[in-house]
N, C-alpha and C. Protein backbone atom coordinates (compact mmCIF):
# COMPACT_ATOMS: atom_id res chain seq x y z
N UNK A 1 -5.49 1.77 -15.72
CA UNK A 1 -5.83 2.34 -14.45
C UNK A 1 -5.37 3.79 -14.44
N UNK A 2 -6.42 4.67 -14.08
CA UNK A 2 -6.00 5.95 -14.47
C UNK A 2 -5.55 6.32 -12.89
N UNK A 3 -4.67 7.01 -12.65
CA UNK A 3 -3.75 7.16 -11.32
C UNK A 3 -4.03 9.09 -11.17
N UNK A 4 -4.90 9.22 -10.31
CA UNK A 4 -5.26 10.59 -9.90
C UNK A 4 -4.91 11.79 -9.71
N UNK A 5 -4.15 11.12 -8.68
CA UNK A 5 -3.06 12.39 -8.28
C UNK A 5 -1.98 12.84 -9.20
N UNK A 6 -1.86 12.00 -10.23
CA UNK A 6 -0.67 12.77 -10.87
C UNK A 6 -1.16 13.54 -11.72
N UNK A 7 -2.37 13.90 -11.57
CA UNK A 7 -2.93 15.35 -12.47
C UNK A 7 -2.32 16.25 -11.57
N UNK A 8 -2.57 16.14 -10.37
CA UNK A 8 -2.03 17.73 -9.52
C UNK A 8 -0.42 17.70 -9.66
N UNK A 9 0.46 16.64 -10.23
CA UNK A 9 1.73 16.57 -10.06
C UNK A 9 1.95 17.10 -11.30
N UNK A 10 3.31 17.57 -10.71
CA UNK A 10 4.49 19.33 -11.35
C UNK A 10 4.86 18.43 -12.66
N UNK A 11 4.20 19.38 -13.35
CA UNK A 11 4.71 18.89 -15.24
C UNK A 11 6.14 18.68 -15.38
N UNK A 12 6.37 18.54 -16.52
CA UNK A 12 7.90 18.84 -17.79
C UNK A 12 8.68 18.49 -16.61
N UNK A 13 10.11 19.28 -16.26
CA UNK A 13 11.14 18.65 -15.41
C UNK A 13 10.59 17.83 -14.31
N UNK A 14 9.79 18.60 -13.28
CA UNK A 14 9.20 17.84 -12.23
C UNK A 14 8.60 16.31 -12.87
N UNK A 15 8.29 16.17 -13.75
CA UNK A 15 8.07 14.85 -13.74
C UNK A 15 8.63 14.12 -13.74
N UNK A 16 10.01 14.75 -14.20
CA UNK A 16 11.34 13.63 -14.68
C UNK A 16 11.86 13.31 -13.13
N UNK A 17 11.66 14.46 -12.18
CA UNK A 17 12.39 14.23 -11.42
C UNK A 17 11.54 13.31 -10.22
N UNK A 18 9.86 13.26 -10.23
CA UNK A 18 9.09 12.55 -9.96
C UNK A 18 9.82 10.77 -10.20
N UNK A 19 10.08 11.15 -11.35
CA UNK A 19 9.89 9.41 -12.16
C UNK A 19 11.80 8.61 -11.49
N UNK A 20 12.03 9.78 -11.28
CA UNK A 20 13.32 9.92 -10.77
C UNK A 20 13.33 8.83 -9.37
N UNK A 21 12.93 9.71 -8.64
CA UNK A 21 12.58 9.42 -7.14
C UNK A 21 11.68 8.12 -6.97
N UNK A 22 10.59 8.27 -8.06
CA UNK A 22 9.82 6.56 -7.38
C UNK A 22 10.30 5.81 -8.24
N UNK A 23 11.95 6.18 -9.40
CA UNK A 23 11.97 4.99 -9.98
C UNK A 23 10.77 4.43 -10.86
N UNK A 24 9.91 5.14 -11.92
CA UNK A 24 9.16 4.98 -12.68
C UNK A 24 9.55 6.00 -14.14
N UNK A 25 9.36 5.23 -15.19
CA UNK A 25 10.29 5.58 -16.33
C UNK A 25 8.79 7.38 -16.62
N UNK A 26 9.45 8.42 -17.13
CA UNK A 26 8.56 9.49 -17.38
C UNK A 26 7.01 9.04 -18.41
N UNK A 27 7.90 8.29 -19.17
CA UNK A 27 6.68 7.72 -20.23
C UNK A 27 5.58 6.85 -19.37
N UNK A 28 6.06 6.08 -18.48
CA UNK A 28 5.05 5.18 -17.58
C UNK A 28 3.65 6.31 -17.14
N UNK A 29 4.60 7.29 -16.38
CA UNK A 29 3.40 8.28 -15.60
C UNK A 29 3.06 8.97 -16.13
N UNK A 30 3.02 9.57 -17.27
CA UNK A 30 2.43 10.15 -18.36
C UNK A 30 1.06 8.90 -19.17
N UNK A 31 1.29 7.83 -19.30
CA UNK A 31 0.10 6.65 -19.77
C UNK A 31 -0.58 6.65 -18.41
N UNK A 32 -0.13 6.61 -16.85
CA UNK A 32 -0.91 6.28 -15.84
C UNK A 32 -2.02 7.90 -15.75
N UNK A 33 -1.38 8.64 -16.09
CA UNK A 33 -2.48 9.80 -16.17
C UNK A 33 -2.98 9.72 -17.00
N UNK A 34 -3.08 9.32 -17.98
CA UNK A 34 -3.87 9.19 -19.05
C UNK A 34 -5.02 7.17 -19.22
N UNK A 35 -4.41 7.00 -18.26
CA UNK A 35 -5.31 5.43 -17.83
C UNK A 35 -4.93 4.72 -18.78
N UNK A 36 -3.90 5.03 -19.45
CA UNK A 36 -3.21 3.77 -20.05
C UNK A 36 -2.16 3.40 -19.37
N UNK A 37 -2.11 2.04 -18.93
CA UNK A 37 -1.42 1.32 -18.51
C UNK A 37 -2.18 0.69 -17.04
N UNK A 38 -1.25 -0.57 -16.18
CA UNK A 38 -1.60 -1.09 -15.31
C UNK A 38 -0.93 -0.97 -14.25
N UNK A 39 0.06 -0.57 -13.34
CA UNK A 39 1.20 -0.22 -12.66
C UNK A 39 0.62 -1.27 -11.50
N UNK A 40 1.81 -2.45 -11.38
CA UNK A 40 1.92 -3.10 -10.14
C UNK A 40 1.68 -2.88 -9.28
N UNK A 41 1.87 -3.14 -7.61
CA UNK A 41 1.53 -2.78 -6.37
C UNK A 41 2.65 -2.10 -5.94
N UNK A 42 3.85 -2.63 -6.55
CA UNK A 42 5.37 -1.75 -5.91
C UNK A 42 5.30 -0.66 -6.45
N UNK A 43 4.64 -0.53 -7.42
CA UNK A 43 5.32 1.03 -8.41
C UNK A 43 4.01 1.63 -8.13
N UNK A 44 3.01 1.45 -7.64
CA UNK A 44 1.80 2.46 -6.76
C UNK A 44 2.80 2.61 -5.22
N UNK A 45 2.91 1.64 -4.83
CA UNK A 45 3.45 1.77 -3.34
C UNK A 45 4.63 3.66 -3.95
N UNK A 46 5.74 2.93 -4.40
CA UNK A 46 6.53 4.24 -4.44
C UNK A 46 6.04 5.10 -5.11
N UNK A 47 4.94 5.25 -6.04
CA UNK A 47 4.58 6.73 -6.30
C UNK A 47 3.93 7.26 -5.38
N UNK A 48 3.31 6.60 -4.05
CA UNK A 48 2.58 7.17 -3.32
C UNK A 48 3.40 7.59 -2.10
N UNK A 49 4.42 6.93 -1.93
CA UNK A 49 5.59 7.59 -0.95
C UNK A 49 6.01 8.52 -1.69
N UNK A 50 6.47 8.74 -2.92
CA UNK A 50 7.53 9.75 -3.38
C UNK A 50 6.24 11.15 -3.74
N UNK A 51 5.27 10.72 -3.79
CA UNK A 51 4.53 11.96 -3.71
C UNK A 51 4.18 12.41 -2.30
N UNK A 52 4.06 11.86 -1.60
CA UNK A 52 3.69 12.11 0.47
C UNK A 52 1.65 11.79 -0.06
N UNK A 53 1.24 10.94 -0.24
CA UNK A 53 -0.14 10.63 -0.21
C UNK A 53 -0.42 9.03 -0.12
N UNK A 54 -1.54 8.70 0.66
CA UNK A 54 -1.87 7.52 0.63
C UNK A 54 -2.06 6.73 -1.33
N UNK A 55 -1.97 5.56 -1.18
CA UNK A 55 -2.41 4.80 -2.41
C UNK A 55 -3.26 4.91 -2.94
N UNK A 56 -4.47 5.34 -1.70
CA UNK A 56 -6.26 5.46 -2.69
C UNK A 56 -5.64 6.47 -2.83
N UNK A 57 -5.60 7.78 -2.12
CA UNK A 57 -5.84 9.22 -2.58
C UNK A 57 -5.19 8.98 -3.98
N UNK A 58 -4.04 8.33 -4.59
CA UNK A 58 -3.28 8.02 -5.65
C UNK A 58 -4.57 7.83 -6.56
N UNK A 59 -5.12 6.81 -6.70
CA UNK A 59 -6.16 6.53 -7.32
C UNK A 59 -7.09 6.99 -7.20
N UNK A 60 -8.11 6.87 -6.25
CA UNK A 60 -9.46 7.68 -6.23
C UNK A 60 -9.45 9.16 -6.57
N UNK A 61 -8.32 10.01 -5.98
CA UNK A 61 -8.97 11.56 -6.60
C UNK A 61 -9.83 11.74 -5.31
N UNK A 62 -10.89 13.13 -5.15
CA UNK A 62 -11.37 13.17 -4.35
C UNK A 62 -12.48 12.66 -3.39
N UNK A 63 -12.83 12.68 -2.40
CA UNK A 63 -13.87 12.22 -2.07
C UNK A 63 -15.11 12.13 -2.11
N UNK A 64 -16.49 11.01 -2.31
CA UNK A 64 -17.56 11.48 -2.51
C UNK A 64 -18.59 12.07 -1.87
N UNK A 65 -18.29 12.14 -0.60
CA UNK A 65 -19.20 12.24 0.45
C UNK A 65 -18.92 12.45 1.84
N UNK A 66 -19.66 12.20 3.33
CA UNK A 66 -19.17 12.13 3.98
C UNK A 66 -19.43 10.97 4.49
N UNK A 67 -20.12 10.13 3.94
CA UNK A 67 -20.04 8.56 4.10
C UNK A 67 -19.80 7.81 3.05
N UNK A 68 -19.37 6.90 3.11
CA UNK A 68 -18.59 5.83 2.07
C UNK A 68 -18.63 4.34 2.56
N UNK A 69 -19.48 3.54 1.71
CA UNK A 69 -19.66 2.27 2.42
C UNK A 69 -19.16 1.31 1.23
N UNK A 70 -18.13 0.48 1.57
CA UNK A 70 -17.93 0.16 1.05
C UNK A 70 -17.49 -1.40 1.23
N UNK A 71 -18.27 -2.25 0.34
CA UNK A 71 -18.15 -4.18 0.82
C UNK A 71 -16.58 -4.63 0.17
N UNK A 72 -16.23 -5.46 0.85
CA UNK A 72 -14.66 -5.92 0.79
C UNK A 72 -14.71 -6.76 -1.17
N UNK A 73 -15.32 -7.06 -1.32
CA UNK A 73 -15.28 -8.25 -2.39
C UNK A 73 -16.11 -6.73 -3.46
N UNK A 74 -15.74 -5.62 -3.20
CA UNK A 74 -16.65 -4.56 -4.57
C UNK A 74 -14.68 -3.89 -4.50
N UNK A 75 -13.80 -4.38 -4.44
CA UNK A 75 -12.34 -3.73 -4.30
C UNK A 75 -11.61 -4.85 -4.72
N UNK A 76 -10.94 -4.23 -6.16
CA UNK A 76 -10.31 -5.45 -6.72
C UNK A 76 -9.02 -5.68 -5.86
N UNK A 77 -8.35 -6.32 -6.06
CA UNK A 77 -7.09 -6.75 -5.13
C UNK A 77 -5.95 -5.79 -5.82
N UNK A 78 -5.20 -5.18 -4.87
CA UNK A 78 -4.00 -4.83 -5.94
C UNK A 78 -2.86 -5.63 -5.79
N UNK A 79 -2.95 -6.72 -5.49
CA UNK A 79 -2.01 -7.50 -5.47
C UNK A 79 -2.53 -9.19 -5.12
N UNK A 80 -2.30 -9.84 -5.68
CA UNK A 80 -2.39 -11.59 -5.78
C UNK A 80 -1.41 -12.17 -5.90
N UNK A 81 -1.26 -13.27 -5.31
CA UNK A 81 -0.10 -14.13 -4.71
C UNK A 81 -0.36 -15.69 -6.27
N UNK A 82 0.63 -16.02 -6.51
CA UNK A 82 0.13 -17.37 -7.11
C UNK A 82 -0.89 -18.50 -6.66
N UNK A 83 -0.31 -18.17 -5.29
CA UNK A 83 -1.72 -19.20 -4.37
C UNK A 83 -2.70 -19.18 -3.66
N UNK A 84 -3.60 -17.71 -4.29
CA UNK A 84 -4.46 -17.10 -3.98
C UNK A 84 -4.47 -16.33 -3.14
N UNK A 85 -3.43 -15.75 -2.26
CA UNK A 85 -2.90 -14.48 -1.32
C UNK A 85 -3.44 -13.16 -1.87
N UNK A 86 -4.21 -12.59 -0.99
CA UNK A 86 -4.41 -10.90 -2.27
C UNK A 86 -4.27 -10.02 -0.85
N UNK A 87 -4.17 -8.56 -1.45
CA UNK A 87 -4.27 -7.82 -0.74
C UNK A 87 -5.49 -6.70 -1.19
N UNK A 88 -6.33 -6.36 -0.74
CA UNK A 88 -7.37 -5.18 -0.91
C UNK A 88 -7.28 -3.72 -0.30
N UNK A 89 -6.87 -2.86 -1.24
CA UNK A 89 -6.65 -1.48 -0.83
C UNK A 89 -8.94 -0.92 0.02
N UNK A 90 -8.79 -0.89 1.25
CA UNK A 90 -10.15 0.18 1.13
C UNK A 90 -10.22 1.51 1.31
N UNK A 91 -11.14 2.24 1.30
CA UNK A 91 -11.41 3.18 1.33
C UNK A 91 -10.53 3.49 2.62
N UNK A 92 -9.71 4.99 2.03
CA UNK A 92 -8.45 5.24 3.30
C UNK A 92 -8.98 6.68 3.78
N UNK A 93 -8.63 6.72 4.60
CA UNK A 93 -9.59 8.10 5.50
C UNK A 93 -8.36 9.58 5.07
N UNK A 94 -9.11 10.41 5.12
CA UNK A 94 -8.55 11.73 4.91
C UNK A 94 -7.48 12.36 5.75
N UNK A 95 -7.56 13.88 5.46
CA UNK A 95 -6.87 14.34 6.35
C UNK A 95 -5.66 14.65 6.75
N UNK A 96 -4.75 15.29 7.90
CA UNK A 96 -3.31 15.61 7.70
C UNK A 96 -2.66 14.68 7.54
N UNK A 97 -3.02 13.76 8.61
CA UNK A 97 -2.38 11.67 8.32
C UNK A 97 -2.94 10.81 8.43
N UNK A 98 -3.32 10.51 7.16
CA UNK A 98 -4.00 9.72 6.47
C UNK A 98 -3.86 8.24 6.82
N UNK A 99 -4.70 7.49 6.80
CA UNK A 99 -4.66 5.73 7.47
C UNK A 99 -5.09 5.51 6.16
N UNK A 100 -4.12 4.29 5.84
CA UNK A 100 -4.68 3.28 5.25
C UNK A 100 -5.19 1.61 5.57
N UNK A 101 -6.22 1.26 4.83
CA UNK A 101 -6.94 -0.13 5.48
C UNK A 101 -7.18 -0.70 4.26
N UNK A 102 -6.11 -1.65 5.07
CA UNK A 102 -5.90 -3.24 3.85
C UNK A 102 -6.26 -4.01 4.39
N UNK A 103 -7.37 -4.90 3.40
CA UNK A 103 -7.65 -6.44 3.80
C UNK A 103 -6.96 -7.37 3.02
N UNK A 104 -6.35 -8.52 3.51
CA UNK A 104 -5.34 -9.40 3.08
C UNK A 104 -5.81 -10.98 3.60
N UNK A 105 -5.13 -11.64 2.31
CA UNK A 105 -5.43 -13.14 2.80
C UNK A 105 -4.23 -13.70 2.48
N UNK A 106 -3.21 -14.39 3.10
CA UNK A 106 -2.30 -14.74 2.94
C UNK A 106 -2.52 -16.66 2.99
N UNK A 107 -2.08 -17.27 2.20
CA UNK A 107 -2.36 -18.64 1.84
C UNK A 107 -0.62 -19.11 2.61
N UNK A 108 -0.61 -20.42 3.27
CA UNK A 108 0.25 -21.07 3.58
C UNK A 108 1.85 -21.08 2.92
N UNK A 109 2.57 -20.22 3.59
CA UNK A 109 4.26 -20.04 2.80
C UNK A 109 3.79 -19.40 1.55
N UNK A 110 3.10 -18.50 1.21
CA UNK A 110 3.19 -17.47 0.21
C UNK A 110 3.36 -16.10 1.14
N UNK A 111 4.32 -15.53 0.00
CA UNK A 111 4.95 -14.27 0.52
C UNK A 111 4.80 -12.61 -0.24
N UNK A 112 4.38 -11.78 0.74
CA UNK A 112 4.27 -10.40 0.18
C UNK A 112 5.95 -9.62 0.40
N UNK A 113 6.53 -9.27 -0.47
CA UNK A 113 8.20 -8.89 0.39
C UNK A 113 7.93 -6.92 0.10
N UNK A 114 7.99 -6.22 1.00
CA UNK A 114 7.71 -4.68 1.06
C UNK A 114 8.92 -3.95 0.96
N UNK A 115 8.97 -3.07 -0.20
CA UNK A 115 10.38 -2.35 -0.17
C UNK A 115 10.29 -0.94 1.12
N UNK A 116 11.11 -0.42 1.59
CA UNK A 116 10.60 0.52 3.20
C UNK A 116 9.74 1.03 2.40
N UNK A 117 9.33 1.86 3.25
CA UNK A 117 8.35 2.96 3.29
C UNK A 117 9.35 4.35 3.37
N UNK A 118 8.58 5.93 3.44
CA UNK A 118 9.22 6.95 3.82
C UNK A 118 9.99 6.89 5.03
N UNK A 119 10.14 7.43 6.05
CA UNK A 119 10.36 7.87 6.73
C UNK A 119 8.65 8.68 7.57
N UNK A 120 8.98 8.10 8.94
CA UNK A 120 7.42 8.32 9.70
C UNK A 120 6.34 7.21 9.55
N UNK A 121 6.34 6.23 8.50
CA UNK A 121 5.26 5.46 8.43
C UNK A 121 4.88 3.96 8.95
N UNK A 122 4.18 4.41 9.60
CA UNK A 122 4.17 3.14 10.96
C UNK A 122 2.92 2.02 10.39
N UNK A 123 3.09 0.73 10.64
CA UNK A 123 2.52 -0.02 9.65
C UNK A 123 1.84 -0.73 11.13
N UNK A 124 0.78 -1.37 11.16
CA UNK A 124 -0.06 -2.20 11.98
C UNK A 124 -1.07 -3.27 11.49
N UNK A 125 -0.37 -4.48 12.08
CA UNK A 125 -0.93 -5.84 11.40
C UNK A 125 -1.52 -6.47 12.39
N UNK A 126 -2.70 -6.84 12.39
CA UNK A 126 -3.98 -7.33 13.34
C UNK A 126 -4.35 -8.53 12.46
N UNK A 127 -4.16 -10.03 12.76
CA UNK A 127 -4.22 -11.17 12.56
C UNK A 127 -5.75 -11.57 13.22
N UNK A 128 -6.84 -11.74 12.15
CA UNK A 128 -7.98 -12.02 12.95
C UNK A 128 -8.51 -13.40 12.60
N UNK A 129 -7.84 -14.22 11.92
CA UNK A 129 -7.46 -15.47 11.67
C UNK A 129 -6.61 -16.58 11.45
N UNK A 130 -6.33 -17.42 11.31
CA UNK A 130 -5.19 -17.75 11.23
C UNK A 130 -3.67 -17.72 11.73
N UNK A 131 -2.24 -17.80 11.10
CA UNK A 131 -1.63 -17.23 11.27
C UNK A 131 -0.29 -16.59 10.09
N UNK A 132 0.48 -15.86 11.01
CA UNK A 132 1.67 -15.24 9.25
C UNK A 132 3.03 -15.08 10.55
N UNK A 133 4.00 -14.76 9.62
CA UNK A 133 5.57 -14.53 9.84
C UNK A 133 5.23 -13.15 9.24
N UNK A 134 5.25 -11.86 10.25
CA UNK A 134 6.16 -10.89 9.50
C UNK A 134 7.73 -10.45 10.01
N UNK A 135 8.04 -10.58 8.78
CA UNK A 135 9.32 -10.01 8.41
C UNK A 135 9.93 -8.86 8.51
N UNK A 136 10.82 -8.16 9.65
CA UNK A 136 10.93 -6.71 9.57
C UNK A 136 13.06 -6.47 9.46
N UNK A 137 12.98 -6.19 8.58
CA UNK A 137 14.70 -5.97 8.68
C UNK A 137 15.30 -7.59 9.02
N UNK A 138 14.74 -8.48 8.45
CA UNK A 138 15.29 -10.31 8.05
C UNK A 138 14.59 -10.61 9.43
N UNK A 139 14.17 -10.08 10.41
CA UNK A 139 13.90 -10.67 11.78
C UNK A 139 12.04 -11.55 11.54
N UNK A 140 12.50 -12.73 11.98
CA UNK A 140 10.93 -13.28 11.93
C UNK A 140 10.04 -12.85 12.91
N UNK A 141 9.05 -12.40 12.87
CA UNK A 141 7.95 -12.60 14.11
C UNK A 141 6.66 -12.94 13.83
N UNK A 142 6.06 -14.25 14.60
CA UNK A 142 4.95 -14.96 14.29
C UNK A 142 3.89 -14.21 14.83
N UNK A 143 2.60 -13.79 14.37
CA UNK A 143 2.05 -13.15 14.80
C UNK A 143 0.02 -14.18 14.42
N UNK A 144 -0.37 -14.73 15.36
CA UNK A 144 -1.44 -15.25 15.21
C UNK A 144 -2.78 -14.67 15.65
N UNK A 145 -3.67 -15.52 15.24
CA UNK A 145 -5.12 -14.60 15.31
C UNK A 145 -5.40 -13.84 16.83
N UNK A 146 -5.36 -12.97 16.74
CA UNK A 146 -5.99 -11.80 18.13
C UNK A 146 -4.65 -11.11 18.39
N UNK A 147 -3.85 -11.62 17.30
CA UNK A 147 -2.76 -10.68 18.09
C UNK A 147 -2.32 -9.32 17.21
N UNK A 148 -1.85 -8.53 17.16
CA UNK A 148 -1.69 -7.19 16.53
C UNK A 148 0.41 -6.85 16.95
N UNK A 149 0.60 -6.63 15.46
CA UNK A 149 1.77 -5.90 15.50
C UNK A 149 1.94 -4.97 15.23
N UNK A 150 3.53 -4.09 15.65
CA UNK A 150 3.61 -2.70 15.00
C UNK A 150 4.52 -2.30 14.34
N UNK A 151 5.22 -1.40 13.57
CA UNK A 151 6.60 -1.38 12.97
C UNK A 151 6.56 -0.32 12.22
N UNK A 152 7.99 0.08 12.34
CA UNK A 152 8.59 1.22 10.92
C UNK A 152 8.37 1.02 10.41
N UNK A 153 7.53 1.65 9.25
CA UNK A 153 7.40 1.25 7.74
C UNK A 153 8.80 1.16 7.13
N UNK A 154 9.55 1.74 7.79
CA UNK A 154 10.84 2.89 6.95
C UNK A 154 11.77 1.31 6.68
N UNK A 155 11.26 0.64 7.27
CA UNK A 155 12.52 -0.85 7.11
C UNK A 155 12.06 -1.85 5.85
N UNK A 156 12.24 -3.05 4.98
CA UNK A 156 12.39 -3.81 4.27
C UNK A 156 11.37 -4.73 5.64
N UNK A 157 10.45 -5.34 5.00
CA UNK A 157 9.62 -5.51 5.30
C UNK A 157 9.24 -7.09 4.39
N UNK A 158 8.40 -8.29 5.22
CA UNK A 158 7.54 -9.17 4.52
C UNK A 158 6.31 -9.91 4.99
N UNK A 159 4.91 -10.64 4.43
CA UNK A 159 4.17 -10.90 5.13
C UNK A 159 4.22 -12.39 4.39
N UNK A 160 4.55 -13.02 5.02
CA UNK A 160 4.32 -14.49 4.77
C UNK A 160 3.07 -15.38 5.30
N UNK A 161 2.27 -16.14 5.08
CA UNK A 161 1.16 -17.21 5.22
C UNK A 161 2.05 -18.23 6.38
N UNK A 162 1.53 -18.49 7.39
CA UNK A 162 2.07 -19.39 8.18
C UNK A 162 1.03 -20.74 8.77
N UNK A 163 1.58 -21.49 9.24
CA UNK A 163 0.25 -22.73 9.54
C UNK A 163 -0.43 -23.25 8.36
N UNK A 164 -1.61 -23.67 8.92
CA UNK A 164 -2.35 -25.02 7.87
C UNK A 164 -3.18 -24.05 7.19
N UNK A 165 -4.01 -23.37 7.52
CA UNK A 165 -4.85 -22.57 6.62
C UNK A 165 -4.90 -21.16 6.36
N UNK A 166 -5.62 -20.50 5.70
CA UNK A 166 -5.26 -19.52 5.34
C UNK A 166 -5.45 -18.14 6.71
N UNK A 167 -4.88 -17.04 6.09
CA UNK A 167 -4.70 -16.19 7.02
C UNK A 167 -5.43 -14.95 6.90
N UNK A 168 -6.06 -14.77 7.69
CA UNK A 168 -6.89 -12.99 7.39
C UNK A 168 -6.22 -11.94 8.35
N UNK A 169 -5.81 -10.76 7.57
CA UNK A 169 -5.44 -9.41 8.73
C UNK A 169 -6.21 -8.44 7.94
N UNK A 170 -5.55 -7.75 8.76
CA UNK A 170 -5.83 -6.26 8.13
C UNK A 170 -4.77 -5.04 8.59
N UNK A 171 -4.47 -4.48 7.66
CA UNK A 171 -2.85 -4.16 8.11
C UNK A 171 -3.73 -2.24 7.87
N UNK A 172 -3.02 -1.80 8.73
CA UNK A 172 -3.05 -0.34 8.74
C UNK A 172 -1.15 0.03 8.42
N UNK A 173 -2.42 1.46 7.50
CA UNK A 173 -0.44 2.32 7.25
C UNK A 173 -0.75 3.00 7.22
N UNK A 174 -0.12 3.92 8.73
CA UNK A 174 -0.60 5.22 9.42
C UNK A 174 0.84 6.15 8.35
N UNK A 175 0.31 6.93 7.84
CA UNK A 175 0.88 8.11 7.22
C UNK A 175 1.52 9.19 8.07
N UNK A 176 3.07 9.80 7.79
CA UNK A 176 2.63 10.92 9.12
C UNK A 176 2.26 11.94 8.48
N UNK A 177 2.16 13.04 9.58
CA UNK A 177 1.14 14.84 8.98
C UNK A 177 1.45 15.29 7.41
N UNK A 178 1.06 15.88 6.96
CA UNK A 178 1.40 16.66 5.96
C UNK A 178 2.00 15.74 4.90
N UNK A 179 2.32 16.42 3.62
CA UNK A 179 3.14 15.42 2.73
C UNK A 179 4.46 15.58 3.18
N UNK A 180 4.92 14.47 2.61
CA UNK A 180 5.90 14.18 2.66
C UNK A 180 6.86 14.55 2.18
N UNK A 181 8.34 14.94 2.88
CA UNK A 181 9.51 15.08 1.63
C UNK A 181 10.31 14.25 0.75
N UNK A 182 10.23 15.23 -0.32
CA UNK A 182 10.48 14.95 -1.38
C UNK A 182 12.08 15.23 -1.99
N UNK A 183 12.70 15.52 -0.90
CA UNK A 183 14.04 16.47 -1.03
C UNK A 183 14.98 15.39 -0.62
């Protein structure tokens, strides 16, 4: 998976100190620019905080157009659960603060566990089936179909599968302005 943005990211020291900050070895992000290698969902999550950019912008690079249509099942999952739980990165909108839109299926007591976020990033989970436990700083809150939550990204975070069948949301992660620091 070739990872985009780290073409515009600061060579030689800066990288070290990149690999530093999201905790990714220099050799890793040197193969991810070069599309060798596969990098998990945690180690996209923190390169995309420790750079201040959404996950697609991470991957996609720039935009094609000014429309973009795009079907849920043409977006591989970047993340799968053992018991069929996935999460789907889509197409994330531009701009000073950037939204991201995830579609997710969470299967009965399978668990997504989220390390924080930056600082500023506010996360929103809209349950349009089913139901889940999210997890914010160890605190449970059940959240079932029609209902919508909100939260710091900035906290330790989890999305668990709750009830008899499976669960559909769609979680937004509102970015704030500008990038982010890096200091």
């Amino acid at each position: 998976m070739r990872v985009a943005a780290l073409k515009e990211a600061p060579r030689n020291g800066h990288l070290d100190e990149l690999g530093r900050r999201a905790k990714v070895s220099k050799g890793a992000l040197v193969g991810l620019e070069k599309a060798q290698g596969n990098p998990d969902f945690a180690t996209l999550v923190r390169l995309a905080d420790t750079l201040g950019v959404s996950v697609s912008a991470l991957m996609e690079g720039p935009s094609e157009g000014r429309v973009r249509v795009v079907a849920a099942d043409a977006v591989t999952p970047l993340w799968t659960g053992p018991r069929g739980s996935e999460a789907r990165l889509m197409p994330t909108t531009s701009g000073a603060a950037p939204v991201e839109v995830w579609r997710w299926t969470l299967e009965p007591g399978e668990e997504y566990p989220s390390h924080p976020h930056q600082a500023g990033v506010v996360e929103t989970v809209s349950v349009t089936a089913g139901r889940m436990t999210l997890v914010v700083d160890g605190t449970e809150h059940s959240v079932e179909a029609g209902q919508t939550a909100t939260f710091d990204g900035d906290a330790a975070h989890a999305y668990r599968g709750a009830g008899a069948g499976t669960c559909h949301l769609i979680v937004t992660v509102h970015l704030p302005p500008g990038p982010m620091s890096t200091t």
